[in-house]
N, C-alpha and C. Protein backbone atom coordinates (compact mmCIF):
# COMPACT_ATOMS: atom_id res chain seq x y z
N UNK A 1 -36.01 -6.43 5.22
CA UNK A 1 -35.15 -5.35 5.69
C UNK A 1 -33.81 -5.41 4.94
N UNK A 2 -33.64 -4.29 4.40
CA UNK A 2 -32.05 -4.37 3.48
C UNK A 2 -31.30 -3.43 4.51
N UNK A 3 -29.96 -4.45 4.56
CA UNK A 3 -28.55 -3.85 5.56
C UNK A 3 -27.76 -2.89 4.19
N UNK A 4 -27.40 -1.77 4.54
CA UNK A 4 -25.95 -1.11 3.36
C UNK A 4 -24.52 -1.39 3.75
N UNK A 5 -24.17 -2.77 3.14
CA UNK A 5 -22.99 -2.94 3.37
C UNK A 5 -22.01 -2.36 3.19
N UNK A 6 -20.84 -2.04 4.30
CA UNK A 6 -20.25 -0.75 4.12
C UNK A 6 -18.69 -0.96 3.46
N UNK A 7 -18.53 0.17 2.99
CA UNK A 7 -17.64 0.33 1.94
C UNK A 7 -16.46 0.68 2.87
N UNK A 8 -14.98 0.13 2.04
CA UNK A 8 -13.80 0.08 2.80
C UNK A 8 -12.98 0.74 1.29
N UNK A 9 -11.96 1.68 1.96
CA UNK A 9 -11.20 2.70 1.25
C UNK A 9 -9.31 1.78 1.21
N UNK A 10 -9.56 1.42 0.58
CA UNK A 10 -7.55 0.87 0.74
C UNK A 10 -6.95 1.35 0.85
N UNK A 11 -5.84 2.08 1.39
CA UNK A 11 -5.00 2.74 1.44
C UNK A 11 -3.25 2.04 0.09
N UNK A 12 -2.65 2.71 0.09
CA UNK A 12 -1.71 2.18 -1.00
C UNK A 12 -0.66 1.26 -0.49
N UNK A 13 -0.39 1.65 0.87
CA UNK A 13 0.45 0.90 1.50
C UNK A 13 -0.08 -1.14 1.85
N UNK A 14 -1.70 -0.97 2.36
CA UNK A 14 -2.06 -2.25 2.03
C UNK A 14 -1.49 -3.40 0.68
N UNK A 15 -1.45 -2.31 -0.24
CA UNK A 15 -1.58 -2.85 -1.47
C UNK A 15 0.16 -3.20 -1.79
N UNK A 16 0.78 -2.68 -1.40
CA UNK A 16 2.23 -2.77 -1.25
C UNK A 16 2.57 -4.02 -0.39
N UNK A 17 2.10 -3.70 0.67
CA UNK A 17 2.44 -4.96 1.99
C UNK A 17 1.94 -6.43 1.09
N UNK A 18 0.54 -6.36 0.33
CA UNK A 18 0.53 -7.89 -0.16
C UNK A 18 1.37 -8.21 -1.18
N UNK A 19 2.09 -7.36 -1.52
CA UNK A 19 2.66 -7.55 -3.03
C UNK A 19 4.22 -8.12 -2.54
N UNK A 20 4.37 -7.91 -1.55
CA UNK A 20 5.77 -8.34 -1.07
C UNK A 20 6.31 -9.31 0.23
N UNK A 21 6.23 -10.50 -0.44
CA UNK A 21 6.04 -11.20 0.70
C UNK A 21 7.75 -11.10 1.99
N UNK A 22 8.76 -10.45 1.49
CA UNK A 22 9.89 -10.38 1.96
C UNK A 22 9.43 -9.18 3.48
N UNK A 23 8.65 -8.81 3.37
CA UNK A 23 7.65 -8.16 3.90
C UNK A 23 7.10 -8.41 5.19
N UNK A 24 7.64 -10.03 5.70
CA UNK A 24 6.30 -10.58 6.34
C UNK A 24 5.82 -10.48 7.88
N UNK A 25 6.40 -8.97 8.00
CA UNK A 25 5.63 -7.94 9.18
C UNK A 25 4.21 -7.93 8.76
N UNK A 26 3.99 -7.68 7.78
CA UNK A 26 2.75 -7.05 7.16
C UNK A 26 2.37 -7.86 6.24
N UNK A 27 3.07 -8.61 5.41
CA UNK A 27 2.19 -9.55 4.02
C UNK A 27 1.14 -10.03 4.64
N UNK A 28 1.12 -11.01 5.13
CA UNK A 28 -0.26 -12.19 5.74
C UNK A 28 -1.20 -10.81 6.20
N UNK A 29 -0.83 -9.61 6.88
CA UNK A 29 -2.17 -8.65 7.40
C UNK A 29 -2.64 -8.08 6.34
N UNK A 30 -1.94 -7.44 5.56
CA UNK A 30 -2.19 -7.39 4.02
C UNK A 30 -3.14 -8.36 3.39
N UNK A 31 -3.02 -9.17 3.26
CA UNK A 31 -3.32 -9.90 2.47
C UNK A 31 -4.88 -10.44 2.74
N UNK A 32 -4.66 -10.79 4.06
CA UNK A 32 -5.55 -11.27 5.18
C UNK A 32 -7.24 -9.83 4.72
N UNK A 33 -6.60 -8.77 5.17
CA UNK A 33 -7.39 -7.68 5.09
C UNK A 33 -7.99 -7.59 2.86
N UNK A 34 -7.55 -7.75 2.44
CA UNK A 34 -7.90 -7.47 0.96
C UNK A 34 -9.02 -9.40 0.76
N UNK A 35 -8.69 -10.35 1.29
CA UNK A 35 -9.18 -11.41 0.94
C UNK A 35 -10.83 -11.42 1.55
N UNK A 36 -10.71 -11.17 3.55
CA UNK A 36 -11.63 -11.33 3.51
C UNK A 36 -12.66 -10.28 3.91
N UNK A 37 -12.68 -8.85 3.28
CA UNK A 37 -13.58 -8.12 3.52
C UNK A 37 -14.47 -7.34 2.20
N UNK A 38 -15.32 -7.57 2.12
CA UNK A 38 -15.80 -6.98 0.51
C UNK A 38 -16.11 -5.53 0.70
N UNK A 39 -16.35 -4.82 -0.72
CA UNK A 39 -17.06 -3.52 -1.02
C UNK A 39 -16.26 -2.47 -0.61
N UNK A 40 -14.66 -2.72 -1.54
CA UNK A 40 -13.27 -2.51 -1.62
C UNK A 40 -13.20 -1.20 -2.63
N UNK A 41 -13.02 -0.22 -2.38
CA UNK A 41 -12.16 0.59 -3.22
C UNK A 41 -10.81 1.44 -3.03
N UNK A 42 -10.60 1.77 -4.22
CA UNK A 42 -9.46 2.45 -4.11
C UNK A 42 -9.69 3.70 -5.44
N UNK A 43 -8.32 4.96 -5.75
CA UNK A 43 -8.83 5.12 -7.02
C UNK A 43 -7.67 5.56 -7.45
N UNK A 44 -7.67 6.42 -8.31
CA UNK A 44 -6.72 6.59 -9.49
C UNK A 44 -5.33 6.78 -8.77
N UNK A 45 -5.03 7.63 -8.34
CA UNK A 45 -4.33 7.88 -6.78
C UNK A 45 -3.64 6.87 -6.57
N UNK A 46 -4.52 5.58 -5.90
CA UNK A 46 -3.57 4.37 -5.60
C UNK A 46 -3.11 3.83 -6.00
N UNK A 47 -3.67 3.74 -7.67
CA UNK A 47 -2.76 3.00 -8.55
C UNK A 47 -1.41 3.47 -8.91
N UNK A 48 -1.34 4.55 -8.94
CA UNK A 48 -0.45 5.74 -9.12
C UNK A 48 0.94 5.30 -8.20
N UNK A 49 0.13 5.49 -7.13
CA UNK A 49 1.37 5.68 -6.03
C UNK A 49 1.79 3.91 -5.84
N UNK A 50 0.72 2.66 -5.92
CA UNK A 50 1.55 1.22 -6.22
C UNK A 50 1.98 1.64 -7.18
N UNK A 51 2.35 1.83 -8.30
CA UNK A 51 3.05 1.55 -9.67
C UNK A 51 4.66 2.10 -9.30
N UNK A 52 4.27 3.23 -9.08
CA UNK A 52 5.62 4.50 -8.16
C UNK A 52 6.29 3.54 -7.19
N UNK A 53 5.85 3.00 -5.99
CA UNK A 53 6.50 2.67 -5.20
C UNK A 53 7.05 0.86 -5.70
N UNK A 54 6.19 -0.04 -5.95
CA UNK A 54 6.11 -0.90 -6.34
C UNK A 54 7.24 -1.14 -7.30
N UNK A 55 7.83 -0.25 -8.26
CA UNK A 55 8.85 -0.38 -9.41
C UNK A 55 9.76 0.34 -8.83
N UNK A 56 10.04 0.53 -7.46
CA UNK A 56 11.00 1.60 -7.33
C UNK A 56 12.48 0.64 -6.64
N UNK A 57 13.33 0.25 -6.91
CA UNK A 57 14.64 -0.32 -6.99
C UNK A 57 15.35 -0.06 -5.68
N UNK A 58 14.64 1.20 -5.36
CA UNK A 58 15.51 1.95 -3.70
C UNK A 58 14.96 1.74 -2.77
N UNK A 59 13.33 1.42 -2.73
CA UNK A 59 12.73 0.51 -1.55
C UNK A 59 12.70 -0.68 -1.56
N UNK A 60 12.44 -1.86 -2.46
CA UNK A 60 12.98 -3.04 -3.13
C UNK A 60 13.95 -3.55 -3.19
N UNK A 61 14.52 -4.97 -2.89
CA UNK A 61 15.28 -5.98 -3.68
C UNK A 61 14.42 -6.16 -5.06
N UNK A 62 13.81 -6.75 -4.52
CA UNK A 62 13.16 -7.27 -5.21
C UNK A 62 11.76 -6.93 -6.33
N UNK A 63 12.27 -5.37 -6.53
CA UNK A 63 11.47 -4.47 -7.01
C UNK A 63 10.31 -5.19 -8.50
N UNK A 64 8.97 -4.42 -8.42
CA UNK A 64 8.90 -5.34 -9.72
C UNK A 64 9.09 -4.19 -11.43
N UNK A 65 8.74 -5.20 -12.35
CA UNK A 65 8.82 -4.21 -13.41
C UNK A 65 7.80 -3.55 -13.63
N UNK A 66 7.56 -2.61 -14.65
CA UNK A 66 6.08 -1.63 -15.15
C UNK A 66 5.20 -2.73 -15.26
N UNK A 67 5.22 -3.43 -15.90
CA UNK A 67 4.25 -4.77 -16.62
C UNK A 67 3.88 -5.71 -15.80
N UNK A 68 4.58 -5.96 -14.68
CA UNK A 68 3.97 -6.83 -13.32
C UNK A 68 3.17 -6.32 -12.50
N UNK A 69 3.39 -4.91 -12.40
CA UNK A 69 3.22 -3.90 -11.52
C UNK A 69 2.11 -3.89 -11.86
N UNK A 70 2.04 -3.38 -13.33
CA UNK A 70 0.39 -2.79 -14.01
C UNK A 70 -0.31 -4.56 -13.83
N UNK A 71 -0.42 -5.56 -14.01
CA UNK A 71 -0.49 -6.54 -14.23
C UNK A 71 -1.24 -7.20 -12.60
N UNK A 72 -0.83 -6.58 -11.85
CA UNK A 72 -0.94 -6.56 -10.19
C UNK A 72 -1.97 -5.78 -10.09
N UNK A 73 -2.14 -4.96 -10.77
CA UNK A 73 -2.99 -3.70 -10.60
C UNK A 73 -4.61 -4.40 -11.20
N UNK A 74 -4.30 -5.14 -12.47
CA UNK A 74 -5.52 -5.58 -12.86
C UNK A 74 -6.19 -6.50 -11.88
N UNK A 75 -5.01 -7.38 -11.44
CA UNK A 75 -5.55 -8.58 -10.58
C UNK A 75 -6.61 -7.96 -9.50
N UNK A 76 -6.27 -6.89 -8.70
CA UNK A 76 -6.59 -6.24 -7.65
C UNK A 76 -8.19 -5.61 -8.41
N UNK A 77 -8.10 -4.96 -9.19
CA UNK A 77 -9.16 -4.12 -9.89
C UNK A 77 -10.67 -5.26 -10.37
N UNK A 78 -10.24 -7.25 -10.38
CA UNK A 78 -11.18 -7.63 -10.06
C UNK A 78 -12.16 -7.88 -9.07
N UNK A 79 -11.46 -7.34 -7.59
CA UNK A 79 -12.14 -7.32 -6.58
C UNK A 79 -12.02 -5.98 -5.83
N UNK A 80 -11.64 -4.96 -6.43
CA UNK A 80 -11.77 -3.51 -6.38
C UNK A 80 -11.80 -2.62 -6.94
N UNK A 81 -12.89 -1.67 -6.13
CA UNK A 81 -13.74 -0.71 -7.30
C UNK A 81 -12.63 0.40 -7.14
N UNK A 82 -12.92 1.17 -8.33
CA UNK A 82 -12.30 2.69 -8.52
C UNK A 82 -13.35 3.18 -8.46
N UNK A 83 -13.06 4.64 -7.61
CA UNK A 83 -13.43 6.06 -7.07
C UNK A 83 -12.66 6.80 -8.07
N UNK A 84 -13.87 7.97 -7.85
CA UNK A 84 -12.77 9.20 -8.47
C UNK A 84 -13.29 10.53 -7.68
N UNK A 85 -12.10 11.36 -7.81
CA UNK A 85 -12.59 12.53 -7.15
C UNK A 85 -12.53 13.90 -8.20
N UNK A 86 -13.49 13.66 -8.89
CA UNK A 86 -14.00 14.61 -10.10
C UNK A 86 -14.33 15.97 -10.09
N UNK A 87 -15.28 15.99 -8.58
CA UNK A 87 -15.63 17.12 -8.47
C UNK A 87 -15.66 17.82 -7.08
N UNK A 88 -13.66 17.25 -6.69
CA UNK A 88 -13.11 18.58 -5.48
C UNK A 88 -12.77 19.29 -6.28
N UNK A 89 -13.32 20.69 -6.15
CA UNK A 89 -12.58 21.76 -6.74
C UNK A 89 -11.36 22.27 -5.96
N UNK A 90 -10.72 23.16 -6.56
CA UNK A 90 -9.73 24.47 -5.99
C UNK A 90 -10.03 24.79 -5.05
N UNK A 91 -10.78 25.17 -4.74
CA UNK A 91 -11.43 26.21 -3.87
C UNK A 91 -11.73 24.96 -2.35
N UNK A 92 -12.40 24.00 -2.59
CA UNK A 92 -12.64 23.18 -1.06
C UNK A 92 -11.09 21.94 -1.26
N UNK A 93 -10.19 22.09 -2.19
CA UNK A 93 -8.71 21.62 -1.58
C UNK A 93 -8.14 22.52 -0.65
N UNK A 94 -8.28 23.76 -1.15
CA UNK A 94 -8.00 25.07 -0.60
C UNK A 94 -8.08 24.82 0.55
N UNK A 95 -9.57 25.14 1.17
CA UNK A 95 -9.81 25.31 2.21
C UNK A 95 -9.90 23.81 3.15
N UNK A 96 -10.12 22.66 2.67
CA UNK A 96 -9.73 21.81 3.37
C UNK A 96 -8.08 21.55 4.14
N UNK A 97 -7.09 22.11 3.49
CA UNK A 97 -5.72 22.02 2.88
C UNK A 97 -5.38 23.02 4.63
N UNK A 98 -6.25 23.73 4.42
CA UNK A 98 -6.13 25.44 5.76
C UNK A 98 -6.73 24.58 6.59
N UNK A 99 -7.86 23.84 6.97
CA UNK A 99 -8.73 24.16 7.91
C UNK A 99 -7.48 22.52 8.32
N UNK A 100 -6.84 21.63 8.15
CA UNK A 100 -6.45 20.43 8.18
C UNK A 100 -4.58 20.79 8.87
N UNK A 101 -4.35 22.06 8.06
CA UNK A 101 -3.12 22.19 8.27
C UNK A 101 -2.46 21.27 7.23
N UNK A 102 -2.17 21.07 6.42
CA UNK A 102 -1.68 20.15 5.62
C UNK A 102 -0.73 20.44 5.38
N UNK A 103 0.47 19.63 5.08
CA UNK A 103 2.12 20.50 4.80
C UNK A 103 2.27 19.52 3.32
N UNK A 104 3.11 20.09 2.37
CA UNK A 104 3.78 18.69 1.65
C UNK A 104 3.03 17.68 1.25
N UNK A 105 4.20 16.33 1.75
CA UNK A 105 3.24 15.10 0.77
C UNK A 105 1.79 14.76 1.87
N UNK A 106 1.15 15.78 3.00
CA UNK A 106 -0.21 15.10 3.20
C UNK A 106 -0.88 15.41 2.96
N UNK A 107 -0.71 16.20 1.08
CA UNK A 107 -1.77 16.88 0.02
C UNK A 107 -2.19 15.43 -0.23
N UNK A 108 -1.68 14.21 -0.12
CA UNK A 108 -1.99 12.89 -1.31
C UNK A 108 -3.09 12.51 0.03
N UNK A 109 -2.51 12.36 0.72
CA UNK A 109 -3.40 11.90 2.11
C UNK A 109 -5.06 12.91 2.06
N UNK A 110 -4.63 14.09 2.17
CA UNK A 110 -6.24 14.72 1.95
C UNK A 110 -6.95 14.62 0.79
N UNK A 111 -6.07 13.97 -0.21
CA UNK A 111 -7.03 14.02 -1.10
C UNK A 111 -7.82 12.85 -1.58
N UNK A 112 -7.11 11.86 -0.41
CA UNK A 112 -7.39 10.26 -0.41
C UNK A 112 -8.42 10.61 0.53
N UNK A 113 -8.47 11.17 1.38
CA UNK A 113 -9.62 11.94 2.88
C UNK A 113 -11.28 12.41 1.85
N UNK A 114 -10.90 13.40 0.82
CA UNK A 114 -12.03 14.42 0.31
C UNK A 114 -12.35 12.98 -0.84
N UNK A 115 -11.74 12.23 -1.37
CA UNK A 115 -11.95 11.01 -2.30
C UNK A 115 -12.94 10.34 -1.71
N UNK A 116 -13.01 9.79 -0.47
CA UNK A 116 -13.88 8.93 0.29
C UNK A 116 -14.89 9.63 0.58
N UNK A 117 -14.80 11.24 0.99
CA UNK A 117 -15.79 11.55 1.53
C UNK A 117 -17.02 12.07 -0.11
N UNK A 118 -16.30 12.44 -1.03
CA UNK A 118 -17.04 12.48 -1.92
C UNK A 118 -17.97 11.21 -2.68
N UNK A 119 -17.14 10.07 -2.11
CA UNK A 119 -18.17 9.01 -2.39
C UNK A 119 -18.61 8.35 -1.32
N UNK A 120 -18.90 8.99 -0.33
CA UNK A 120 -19.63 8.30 0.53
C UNK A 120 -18.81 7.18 1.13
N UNK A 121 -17.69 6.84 1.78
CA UNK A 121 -17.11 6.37 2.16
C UNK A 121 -15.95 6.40 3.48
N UNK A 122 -16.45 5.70 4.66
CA UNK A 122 -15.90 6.24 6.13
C UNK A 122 -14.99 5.37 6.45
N UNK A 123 -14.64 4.41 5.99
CA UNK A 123 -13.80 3.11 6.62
C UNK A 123 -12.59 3.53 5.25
N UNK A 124 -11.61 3.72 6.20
CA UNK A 124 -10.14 3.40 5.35
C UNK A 124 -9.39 2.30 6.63
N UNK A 125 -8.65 1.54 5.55
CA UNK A 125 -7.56 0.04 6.05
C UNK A 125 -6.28 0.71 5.59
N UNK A 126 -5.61 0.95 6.32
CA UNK A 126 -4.23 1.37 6.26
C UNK A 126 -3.07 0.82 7.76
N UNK A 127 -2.24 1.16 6.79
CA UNK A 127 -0.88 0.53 8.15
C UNK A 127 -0.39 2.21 8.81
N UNK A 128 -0.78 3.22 7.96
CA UNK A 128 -0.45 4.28 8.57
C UNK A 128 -1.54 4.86 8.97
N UNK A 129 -1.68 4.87 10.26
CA UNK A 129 -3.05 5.30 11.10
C UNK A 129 -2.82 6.48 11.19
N UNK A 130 -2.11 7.34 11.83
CA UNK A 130 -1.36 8.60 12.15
C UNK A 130 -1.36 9.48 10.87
N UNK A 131 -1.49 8.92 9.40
CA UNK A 131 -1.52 10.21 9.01
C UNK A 131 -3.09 10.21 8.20
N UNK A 132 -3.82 9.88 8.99
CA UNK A 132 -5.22 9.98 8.94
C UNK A 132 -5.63 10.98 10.06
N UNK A 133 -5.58 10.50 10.97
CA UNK A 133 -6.13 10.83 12.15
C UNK A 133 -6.79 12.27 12.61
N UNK A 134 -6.10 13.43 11.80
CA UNK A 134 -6.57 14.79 12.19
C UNK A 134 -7.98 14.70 11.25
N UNK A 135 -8.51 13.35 10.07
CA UNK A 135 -9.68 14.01 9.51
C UNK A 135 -10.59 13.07 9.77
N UNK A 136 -11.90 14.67 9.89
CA UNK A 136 -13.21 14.28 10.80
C UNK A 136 -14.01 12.99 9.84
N UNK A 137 -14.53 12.36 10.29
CA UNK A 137 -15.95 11.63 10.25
C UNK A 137 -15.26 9.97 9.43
N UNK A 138 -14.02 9.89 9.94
CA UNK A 138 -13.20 8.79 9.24
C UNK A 138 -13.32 8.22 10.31
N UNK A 139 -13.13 6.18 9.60
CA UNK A 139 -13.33 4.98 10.65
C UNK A 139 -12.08 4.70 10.05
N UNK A 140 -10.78 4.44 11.03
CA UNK A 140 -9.56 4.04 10.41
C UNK A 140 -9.23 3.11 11.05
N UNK A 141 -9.29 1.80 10.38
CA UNK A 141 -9.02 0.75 10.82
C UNK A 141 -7.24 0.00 9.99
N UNK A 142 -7.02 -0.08 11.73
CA UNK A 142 -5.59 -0.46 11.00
C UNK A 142 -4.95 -1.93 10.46
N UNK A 143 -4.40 -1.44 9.90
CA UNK A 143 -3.59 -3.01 9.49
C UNK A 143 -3.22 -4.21 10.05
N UNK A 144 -2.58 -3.35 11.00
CA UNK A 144 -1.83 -4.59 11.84
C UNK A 144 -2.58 -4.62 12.89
């Protein structure tokens, strides 16, 4: 009998919380959550938004540079897969975007939502539960 071990969606903020141990509301849950659960992804998106937030001087002391940052990114990318979301069109952002109510920045959030669901993927790990929550057929398991 073969089990389908199920796939877990990272959210960006996870990936932030381990990177900073000054942090340590969240580092050890962070950290804790990326060590011991397998069949990890994330995708273009998250790298995006760690690199953005991660080098940014105004959320940080202790901000890092491009080259640690990207460098962080590889470390992570040996025990997590990239997704891509290739083929949401216009047309079902559109209408996901209406049927969700979406305002602003929780275009990144739905599109982290239609990302998972295009690859088959129901479990997201995030510290922000709340701005998941209005989308259907998601397992959101939180951080802390």
């Amino acid at each position: 009998m073969t089990t389908i071990e199920s796939k877990y969606f990272i959210d960006t903020n996870v990936l932030i919380y381990s990177t900073f141990p000054e942090i340590d509301k969240y580092y050890n849950n962070a950290n804790k959550l990326l060590t011991e659960n397998n069949n990890l992804f994330i995708s273009n998106q998250i790298i995006l938004e760690y690199i953005n937030v991660s080098t940014n001087n105004k959320m940080f002391k202790n901000y890092l540079d491009i080259k640690t940052a990207f460098s962080n990114i590889e470390k992570y990318l040996t025990f997590i897969n990239v997704v891509e979301n290739h083929n949401i069109n216009a047309k079902e952002l559109k209408n996901s975007a209406i049927k969700y109510n979406i305002s602003k920045r929780e275009i990144f959030d739905l599109n982290i939502y239609l990302t998972m669901k295009l690859n088959g993927i129901e479990n997201l790990i995030t510290f922000n539960v709340d701005d998941f929550k209005s989308f259907e057929g998601l397992n959101i398991i939180s951080a802390l």
